[in-house]
C-alpha atoms as a PDB file:
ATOM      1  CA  UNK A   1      91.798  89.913 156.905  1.00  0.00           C
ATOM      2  CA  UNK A   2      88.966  92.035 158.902  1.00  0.00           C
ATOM      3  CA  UNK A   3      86.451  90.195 159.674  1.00  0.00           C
ATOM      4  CA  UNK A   4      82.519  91.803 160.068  1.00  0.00           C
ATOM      5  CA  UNK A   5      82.937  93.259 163.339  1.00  0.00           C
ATOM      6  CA  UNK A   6      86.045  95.321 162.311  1.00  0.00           C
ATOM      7  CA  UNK A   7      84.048  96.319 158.790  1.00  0.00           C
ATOM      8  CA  UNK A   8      81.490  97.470 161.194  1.00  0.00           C
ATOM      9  CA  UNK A   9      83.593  99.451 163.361  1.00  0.00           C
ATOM     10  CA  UNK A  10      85.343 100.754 160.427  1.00  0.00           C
ATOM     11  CA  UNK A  11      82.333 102.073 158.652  1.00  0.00           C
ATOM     12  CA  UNK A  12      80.947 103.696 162.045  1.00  0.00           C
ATOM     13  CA  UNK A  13      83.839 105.371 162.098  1.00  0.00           C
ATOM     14  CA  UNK A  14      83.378 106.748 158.471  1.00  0.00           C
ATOM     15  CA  UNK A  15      79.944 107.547 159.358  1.00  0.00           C
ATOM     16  CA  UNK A  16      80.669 109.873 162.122  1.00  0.00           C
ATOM     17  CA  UNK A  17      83.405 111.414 160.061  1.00  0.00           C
ATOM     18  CA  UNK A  18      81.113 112.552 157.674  1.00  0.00           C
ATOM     19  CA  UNK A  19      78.703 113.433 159.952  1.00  0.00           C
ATOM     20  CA  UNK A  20      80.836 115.735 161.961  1.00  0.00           C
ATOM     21  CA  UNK A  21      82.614 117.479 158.659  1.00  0.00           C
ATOM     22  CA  UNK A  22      78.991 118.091 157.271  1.00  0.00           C
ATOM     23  CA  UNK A  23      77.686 120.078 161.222  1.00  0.00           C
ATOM     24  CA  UNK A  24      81.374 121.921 160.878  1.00  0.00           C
ATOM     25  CA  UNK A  25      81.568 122.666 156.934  1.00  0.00           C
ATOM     26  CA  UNK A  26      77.463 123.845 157.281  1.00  0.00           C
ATOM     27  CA  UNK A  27      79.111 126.137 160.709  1.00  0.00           C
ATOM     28  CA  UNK A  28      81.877 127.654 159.314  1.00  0.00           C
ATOM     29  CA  UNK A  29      81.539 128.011 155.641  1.00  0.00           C
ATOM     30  CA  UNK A  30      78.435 130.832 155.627  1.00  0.00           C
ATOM     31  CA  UNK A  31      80.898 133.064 158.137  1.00  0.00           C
ATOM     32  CA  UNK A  32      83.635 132.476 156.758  1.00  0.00           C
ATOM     33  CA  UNK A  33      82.606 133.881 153.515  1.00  0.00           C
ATOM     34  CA  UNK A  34      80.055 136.605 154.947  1.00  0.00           C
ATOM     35  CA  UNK A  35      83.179 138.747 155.508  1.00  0.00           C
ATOM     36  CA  UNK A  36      84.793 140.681 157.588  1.00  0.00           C
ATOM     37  CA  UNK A  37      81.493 141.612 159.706  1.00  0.00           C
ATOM     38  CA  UNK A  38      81.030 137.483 160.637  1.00  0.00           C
ATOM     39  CA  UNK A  39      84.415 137.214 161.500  1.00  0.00           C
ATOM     40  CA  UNK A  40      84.141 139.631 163.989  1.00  0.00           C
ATOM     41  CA  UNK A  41      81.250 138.617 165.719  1.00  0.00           C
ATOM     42  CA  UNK A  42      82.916 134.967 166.316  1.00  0.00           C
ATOM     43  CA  UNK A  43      86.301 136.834 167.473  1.00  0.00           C
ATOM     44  CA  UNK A  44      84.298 138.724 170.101  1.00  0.00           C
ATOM     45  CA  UNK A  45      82.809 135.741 171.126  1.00  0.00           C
ATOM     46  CA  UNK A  46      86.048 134.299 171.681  1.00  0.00           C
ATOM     47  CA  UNK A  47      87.522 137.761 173.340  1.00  0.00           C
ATOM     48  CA  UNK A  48      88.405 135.788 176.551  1.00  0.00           C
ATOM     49  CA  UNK A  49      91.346 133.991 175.359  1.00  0.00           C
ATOM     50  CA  UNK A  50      92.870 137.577 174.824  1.00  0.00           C
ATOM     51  CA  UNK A  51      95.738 136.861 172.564  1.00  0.00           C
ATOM     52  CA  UNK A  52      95.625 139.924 171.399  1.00  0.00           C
ATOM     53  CA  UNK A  53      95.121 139.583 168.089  1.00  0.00           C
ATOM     54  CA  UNK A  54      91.854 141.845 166.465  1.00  0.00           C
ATOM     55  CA  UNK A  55      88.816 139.710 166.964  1.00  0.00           C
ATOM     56  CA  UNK A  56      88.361 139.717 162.928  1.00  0.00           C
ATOM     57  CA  UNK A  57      91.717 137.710 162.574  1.00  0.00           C
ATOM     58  CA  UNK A  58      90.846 135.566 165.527  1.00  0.00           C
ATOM     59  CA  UNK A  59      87.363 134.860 164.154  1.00  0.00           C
ATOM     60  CA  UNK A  60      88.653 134.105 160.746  1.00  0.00           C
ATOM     61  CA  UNK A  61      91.759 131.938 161.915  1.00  0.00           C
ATOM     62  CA  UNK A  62      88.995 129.923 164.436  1.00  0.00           C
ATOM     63  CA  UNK A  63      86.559 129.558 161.170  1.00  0.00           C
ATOM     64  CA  UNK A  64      89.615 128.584 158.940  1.00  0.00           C
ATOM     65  CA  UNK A  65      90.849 126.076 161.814  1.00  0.00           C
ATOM     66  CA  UNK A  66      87.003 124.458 161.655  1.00  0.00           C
ATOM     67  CA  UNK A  67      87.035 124.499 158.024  1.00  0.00           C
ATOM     68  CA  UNK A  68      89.953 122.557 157.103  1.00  0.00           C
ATOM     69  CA  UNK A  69      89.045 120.219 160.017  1.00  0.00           C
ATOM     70  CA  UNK A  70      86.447 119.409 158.469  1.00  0.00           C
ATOM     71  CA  UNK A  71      88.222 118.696 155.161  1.00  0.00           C
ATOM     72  CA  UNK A  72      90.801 116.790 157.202  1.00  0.00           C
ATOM     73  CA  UNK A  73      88.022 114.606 158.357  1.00  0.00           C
ATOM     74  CA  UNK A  74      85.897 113.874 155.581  1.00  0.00           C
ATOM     75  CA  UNK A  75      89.609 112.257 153.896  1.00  0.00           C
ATOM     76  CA  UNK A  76      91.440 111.395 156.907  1.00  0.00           C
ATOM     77  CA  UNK A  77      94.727 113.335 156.210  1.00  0.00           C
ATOM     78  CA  UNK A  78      96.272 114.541 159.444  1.00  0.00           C
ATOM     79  CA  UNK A  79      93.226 113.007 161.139  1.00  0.00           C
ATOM     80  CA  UNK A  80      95.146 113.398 164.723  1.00  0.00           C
ATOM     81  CA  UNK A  81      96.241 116.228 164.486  1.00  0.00           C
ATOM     82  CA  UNK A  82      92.895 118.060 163.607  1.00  0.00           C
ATOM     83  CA  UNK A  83      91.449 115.930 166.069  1.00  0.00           C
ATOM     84  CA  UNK A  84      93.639 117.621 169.117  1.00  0.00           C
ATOM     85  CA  UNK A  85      92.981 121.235 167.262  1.00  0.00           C
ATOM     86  CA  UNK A  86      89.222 120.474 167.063  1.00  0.00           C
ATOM     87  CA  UNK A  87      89.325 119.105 170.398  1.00  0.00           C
ATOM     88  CA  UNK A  88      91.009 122.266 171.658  1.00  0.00           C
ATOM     89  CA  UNK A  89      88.602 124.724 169.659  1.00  0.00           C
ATOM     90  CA  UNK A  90      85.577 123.070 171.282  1.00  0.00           C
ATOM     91  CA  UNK A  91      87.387 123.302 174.530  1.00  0.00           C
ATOM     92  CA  UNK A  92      87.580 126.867 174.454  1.00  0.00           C
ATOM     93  CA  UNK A  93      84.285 127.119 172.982  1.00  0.00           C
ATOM     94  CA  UNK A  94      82.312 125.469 176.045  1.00  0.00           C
ATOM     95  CA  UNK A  95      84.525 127.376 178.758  1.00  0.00           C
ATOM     96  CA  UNK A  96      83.265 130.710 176.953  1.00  0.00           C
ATOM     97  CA  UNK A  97      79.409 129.443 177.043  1.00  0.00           C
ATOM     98  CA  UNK A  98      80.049 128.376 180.566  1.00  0.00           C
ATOM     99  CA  UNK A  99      80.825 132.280 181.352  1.00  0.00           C
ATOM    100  CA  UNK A 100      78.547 133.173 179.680  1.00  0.00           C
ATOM    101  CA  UNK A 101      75.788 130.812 180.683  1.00  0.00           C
ATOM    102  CA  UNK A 102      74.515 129.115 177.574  1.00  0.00           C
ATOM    103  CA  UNK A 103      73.849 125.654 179.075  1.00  0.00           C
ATOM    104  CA  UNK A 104      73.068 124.422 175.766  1.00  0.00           C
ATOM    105  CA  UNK A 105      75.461 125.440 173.916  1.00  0.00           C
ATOM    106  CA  UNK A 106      77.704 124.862 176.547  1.00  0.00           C
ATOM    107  CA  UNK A 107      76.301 121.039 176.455  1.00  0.00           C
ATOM    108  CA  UNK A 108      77.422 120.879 172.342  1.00  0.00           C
ATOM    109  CA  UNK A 109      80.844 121.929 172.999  1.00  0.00           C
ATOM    110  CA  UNK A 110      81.618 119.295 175.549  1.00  0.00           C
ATOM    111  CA  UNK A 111      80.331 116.542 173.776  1.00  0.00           C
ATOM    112  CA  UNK A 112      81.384 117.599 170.519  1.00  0.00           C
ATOM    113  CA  UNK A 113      85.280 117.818 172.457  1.00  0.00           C
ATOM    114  CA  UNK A 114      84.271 114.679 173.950  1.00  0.00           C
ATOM    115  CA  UNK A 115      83.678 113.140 170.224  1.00  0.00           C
ATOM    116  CA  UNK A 116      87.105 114.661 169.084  1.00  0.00           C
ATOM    117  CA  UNK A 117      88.736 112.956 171.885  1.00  0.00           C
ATOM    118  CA  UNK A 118      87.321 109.504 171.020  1.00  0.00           C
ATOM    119  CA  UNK A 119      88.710 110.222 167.915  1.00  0.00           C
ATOM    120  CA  UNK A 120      91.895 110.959 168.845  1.00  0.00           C
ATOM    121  CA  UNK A 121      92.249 107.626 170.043  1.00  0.00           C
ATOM    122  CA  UNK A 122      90.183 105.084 167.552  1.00  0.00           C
ATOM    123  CA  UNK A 123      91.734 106.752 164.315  1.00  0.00           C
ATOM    124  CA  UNK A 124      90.452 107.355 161.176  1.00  0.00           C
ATOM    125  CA  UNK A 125      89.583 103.819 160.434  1.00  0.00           C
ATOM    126  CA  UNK A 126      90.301 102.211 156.937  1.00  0.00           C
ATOM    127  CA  UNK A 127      88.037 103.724 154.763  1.00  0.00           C
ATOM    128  CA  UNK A 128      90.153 107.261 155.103  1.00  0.00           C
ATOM    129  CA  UNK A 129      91.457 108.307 151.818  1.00  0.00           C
ATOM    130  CA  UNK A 130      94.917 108.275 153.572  1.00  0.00           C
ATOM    131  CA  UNK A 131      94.978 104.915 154.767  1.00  0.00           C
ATOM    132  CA  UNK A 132      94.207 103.342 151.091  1.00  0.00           C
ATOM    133  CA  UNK A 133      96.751 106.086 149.508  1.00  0.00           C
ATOM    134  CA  UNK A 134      99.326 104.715 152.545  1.00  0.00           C
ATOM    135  CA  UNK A 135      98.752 100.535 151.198  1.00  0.00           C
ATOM    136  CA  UNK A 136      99.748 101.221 147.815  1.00  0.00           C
END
């Protein structure tokens, strides 16, 4: 049924899904439980999108957004989905560093949103949790 190039592709794909929930879990999991303090500094980072929410709730909902993203990758459940909100997190991420000036940081952002909207498109591949729960 899949032949070695598609068992190939496939595990790449699990690979990078990995890869990408251990650089997000290792980013948001020390601020998100450092408190109130962490979650602060992130919302002020973010202050330009002026929602106008307090930049402690707007730190914590970014860090809880990257968090479960990364859950949502490492077992492909509403891969998609968290793929468009990751995509859009990074997005806003590397216009802020491109205010600010941070060409490296503004460099991570737009390839990590570049990786999150190749993913969009090739899927979780088979080895996601969801697609062997979904052939049963």
């Amino acid at each position: 049924m899949f032949n070695a190039q598609d068992r190939q592709s496939n595990f790449g794909l699990l690979i990078m899904r990995l890869g990408l929930a251990a650089v997000l879990l290792i980013h948001s999991l020390p601020k998100l439980f450092a408190g109130s303090h962490s979650w602060q500094s992130v919302g002020t980072t973010l202050g330009f999108i002026n929602v106008g929410l307090p930049a402690a709730i707007l730190g914590l909902g970014m860090l809880l957004l990257e968090a479960l993203g990364a859950v949502s990758l490492m077992f492909g459940y509403f891969f998609r989905i968290t793929c468009i909100v990751l995509f859009i997190i990074f997005g806003l991420y590397f216009f802020n560093y491109l205010s600010i000036g941070y060409q490296t940081l503004m460099l991570w952002s737009a390839g990590l949103a570049a990786v999150f909207l190749g993913l969009i498109y090739a899927g979780p591949g088979r080895y996601a949790i969801a697609v062997k729960l979904e052939k049963k």
